[in-house]
N, C-alpha and C. Protein backbone atom coordinates (compact mmCIF):
# COMPACT_ATOMS: atom_id res chain seq x y z
N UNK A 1 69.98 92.74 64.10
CA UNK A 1 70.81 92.55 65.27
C UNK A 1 71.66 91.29 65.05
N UNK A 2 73.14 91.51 65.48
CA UNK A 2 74.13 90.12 64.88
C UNK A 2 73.79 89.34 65.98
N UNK A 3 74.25 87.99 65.88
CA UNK A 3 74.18 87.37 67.19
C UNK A 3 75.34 87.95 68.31
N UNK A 4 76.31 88.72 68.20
CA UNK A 4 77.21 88.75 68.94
C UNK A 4 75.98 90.04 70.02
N UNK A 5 75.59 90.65 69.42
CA UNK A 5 74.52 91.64 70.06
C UNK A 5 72.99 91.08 70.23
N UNK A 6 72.67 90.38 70.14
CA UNK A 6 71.65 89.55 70.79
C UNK A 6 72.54 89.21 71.98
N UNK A 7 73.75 88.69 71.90
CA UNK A 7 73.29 87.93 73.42
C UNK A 7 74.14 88.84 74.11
N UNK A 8 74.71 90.11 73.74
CA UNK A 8 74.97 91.24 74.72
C UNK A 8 74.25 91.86 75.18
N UNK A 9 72.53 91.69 74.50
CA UNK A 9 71.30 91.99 74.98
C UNK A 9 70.37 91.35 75.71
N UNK A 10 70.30 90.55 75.74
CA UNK A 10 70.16 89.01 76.84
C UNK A 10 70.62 89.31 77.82
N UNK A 11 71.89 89.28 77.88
CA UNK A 11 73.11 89.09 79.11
C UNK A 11 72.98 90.57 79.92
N UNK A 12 72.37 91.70 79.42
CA UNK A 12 72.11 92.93 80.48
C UNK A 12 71.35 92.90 80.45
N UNK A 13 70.28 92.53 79.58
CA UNK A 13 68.62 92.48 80.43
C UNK A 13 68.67 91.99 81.60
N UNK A 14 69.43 90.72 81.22
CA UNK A 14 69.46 89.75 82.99
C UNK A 14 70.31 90.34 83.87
N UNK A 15 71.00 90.92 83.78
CA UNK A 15 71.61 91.50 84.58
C UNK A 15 71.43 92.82 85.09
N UNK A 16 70.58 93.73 84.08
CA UNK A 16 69.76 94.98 84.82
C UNK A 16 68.95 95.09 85.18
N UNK A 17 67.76 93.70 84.81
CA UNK A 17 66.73 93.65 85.57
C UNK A 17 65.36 94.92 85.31
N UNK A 18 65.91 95.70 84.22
CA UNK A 18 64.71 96.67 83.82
C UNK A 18 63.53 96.38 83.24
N UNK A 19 62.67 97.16 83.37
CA UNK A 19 61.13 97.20 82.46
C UNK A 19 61.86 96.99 81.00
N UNK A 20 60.72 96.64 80.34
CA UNK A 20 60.88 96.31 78.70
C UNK A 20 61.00 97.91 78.06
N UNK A 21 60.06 98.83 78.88
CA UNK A 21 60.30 100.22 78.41
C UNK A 21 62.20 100.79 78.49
N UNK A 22 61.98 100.76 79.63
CA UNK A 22 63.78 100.91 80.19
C UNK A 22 65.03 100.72 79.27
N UNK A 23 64.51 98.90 79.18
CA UNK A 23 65.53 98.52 78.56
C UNK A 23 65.35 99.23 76.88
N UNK A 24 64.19 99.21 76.47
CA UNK A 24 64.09 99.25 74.95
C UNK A 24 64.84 100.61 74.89
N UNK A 25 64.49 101.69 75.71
CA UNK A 25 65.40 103.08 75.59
C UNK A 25 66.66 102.73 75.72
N UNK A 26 67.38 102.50 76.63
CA UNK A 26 68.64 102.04 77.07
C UNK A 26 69.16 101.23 74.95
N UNK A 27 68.69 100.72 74.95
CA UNK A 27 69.00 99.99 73.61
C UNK A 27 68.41 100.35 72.34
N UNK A 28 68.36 101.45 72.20
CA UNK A 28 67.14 101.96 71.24
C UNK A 28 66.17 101.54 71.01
N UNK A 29 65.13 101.04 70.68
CA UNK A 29 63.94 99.95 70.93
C UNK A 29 63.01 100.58 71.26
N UNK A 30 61.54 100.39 71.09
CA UNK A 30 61.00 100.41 71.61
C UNK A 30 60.48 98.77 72.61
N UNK A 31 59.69 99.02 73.25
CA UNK A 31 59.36 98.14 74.40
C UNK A 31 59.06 96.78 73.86
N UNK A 32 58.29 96.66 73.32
CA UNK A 32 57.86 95.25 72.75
C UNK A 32 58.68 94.98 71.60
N UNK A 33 60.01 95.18 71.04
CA UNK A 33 60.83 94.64 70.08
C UNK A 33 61.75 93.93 71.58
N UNK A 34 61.97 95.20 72.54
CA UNK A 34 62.71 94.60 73.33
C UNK A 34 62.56 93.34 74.67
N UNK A 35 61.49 93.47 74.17
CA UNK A 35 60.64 92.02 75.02
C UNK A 35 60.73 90.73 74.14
N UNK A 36 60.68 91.09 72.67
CA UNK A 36 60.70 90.37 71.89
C UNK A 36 62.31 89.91 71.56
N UNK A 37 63.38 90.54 71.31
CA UNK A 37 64.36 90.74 71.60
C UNK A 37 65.16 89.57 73.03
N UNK A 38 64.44 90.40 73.74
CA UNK A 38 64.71 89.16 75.13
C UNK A 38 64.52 87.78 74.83
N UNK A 39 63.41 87.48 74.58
CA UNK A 39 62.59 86.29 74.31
C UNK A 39 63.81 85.13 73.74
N UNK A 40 63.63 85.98 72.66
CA UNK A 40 64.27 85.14 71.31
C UNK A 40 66.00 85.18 71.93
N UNK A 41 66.57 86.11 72.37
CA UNK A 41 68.06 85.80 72.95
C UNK A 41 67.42 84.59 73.98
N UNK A 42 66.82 84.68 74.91
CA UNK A 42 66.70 83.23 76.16
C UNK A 42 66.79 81.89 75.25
N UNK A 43 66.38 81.91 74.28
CA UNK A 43 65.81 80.84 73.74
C UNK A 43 66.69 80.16 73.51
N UNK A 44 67.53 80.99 72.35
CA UNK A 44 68.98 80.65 71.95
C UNK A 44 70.29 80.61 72.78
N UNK A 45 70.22 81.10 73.84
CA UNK A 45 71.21 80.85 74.91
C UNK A 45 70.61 79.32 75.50
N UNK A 46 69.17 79.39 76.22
CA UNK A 46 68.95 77.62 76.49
C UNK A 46 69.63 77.14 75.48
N UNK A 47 69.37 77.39 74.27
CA UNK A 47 69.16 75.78 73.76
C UNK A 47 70.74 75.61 73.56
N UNK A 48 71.52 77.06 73.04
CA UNK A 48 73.31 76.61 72.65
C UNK A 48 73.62 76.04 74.30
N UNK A 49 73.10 76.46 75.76
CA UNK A 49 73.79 75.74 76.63
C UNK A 49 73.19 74.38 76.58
N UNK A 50 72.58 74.13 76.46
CA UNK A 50 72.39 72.77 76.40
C UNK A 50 72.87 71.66 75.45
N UNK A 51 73.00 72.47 74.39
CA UNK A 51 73.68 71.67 73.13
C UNK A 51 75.10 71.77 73.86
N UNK A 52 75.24 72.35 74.77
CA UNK A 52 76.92 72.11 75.22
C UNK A 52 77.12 71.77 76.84
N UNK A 53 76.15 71.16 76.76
CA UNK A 53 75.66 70.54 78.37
C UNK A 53 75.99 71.14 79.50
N UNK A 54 75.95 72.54 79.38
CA UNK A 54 76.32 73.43 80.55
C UNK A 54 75.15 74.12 80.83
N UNK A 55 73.92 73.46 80.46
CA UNK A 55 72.62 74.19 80.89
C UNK A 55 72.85 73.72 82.56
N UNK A 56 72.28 74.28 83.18
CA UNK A 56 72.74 73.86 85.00
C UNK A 56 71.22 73.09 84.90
N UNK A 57 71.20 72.25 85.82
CA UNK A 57 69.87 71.80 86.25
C UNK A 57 69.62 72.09 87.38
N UNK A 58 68.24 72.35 87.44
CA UNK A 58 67.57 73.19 88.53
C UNK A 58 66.20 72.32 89.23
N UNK A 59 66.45 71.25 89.04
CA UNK A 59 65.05 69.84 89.76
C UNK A 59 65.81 69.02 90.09
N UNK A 60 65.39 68.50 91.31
CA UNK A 60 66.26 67.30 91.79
C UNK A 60 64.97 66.49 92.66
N UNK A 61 64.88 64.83 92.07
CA UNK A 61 64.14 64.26 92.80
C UNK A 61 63.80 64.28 94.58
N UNK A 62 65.27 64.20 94.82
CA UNK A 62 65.56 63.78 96.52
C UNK A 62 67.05 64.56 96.45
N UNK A 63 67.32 64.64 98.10
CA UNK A 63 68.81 65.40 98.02
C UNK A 63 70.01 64.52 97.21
N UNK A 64 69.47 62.86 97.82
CA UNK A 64 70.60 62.08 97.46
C UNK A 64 71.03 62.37 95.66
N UNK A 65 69.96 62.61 95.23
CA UNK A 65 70.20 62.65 93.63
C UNK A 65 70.53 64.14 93.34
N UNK A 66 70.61 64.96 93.96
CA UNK A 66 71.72 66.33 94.23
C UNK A 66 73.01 66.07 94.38
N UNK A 67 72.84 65.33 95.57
CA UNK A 67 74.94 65.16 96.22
C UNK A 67 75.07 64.52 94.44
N UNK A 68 75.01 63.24 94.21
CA UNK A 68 75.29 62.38 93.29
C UNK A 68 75.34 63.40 92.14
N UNK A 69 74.80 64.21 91.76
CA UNK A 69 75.09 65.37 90.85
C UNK A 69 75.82 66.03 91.19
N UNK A 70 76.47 66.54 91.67
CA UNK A 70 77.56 67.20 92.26
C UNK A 70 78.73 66.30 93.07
N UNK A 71 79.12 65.28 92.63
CA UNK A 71 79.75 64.59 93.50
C UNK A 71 81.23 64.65 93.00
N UNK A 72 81.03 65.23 91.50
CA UNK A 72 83.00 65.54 90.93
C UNK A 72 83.20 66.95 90.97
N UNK A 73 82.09 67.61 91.66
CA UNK A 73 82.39 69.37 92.26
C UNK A 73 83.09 69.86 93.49
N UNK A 74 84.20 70.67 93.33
CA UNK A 74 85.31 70.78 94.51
C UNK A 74 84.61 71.71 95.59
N UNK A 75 83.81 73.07 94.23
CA UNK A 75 83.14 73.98 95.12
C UNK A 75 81.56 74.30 94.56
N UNK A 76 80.47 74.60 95.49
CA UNK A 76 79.95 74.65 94.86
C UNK A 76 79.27 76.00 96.01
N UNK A 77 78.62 76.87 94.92
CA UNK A 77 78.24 77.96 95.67
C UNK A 77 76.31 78.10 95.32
N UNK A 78 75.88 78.27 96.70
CA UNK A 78 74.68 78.48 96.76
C UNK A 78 74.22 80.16 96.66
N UNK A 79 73.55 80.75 96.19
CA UNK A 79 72.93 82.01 96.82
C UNK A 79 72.04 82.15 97.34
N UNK A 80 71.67 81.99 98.49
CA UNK A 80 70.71 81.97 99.92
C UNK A 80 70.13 83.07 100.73
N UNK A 81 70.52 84.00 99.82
CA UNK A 81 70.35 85.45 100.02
C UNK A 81 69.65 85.92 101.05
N UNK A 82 68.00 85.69 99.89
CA UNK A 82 66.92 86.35 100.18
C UNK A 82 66.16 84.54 100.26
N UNK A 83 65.26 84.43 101.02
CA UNK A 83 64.68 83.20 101.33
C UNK A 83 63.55 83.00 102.02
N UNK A 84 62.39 82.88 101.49
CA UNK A 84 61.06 82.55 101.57
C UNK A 84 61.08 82.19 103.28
N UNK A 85 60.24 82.92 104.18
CA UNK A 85 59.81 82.76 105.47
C UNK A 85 58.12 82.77 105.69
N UNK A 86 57.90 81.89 106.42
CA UNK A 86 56.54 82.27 107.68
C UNK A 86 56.84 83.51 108.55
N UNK A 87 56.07 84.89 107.85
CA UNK A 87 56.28 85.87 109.16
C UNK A 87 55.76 85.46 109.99
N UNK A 88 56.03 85.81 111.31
CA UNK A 88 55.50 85.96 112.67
C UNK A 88 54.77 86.67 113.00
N UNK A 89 53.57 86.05 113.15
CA UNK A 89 52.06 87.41 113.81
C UNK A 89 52.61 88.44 114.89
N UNK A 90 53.25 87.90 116.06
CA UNK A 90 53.91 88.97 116.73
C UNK A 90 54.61 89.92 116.08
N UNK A 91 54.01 91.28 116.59
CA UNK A 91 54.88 92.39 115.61
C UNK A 91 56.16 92.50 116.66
N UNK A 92 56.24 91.80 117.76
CA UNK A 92 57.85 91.94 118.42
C UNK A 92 58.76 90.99 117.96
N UNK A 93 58.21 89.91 117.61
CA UNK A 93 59.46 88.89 116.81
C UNK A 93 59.32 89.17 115.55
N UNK A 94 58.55 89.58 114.88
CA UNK A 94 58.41 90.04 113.30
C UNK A 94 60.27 91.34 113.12
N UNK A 95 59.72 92.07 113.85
CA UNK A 95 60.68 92.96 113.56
C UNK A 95 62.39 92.29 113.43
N UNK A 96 62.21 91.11 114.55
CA UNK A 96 64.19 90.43 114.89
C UNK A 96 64.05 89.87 113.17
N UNK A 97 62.52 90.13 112.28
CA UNK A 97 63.17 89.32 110.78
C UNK A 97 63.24 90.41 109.54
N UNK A 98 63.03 91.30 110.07
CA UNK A 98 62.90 92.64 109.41
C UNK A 98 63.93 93.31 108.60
N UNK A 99 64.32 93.04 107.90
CA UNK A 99 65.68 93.99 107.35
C UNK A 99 65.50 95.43 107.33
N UNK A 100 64.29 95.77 106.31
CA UNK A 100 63.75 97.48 105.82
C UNK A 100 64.21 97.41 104.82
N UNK A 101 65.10 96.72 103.83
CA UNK A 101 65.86 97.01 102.93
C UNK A 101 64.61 97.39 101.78
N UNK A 102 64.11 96.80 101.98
CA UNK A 102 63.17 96.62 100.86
C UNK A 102 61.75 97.84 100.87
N UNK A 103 61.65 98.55 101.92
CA UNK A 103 60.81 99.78 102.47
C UNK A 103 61.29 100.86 101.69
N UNK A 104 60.51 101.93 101.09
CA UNK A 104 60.59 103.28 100.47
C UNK A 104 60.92 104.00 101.55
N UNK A 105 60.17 103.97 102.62
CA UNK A 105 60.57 104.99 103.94
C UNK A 105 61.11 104.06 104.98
N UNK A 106 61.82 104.91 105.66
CA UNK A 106 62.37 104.47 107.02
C UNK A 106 61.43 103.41 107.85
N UNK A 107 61.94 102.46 108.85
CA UNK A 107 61.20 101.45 109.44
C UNK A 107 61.40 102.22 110.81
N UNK A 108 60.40 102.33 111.82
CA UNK A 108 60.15 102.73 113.19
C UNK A 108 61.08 101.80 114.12
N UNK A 109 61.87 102.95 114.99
CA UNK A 109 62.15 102.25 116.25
C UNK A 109 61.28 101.37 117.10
């Protein structure tokens, strides 16, 4: 595999999000080359972004040392999507947090 196809294989794993089986079909493979495959593309994508200091950082002591990291950024975009909650024991306020999106079958009136 060239590097130009390693990291075209990287870059849709992450982005299709499939089983190692999945993907290894999808890419000829079987499963554990393509796990292996994965592996070894992550590795080499960290380390070339970092050798080119565009690895993003993802720890921040306190907020202040956030802003101050971002302080020569015009825009900066969060994805806040999906976000860790305390359900509510009440199954009547449970439901106002309910999407269903995520349910195989329909959610009850």
């Amino acid at each position: 595999m060239s590097e130009e196809e390693l990291l075209l294989f990287t870059l849709f794993s992450l982005k299709a999000g499939l089983t190692y089986d999945a993907l290894g079909f999808v890419s000829g493979m079987d499963a554990s080359n393509a796990k292996r495959n994965q592996h070894l593309g992550l590795q080499v994508l960290e380390r070339t972004l970092s050798t080119a200091q565009c690895l993003p950082r993802r720890a921040f002591k306190a907020a202040a040392e956030f802003a101050a990291y971002l302080q020569n950024e015009s825009t900066v975009i969060i994805d806040g999507l999906e976000q860790r909650m305390q359900r509510p024991n009440d199954d009547e306020v449970q439901r106002d947090f309910y999407s269903g999106k995520k349910s195989a079958t329909p959610s009850k009136p």
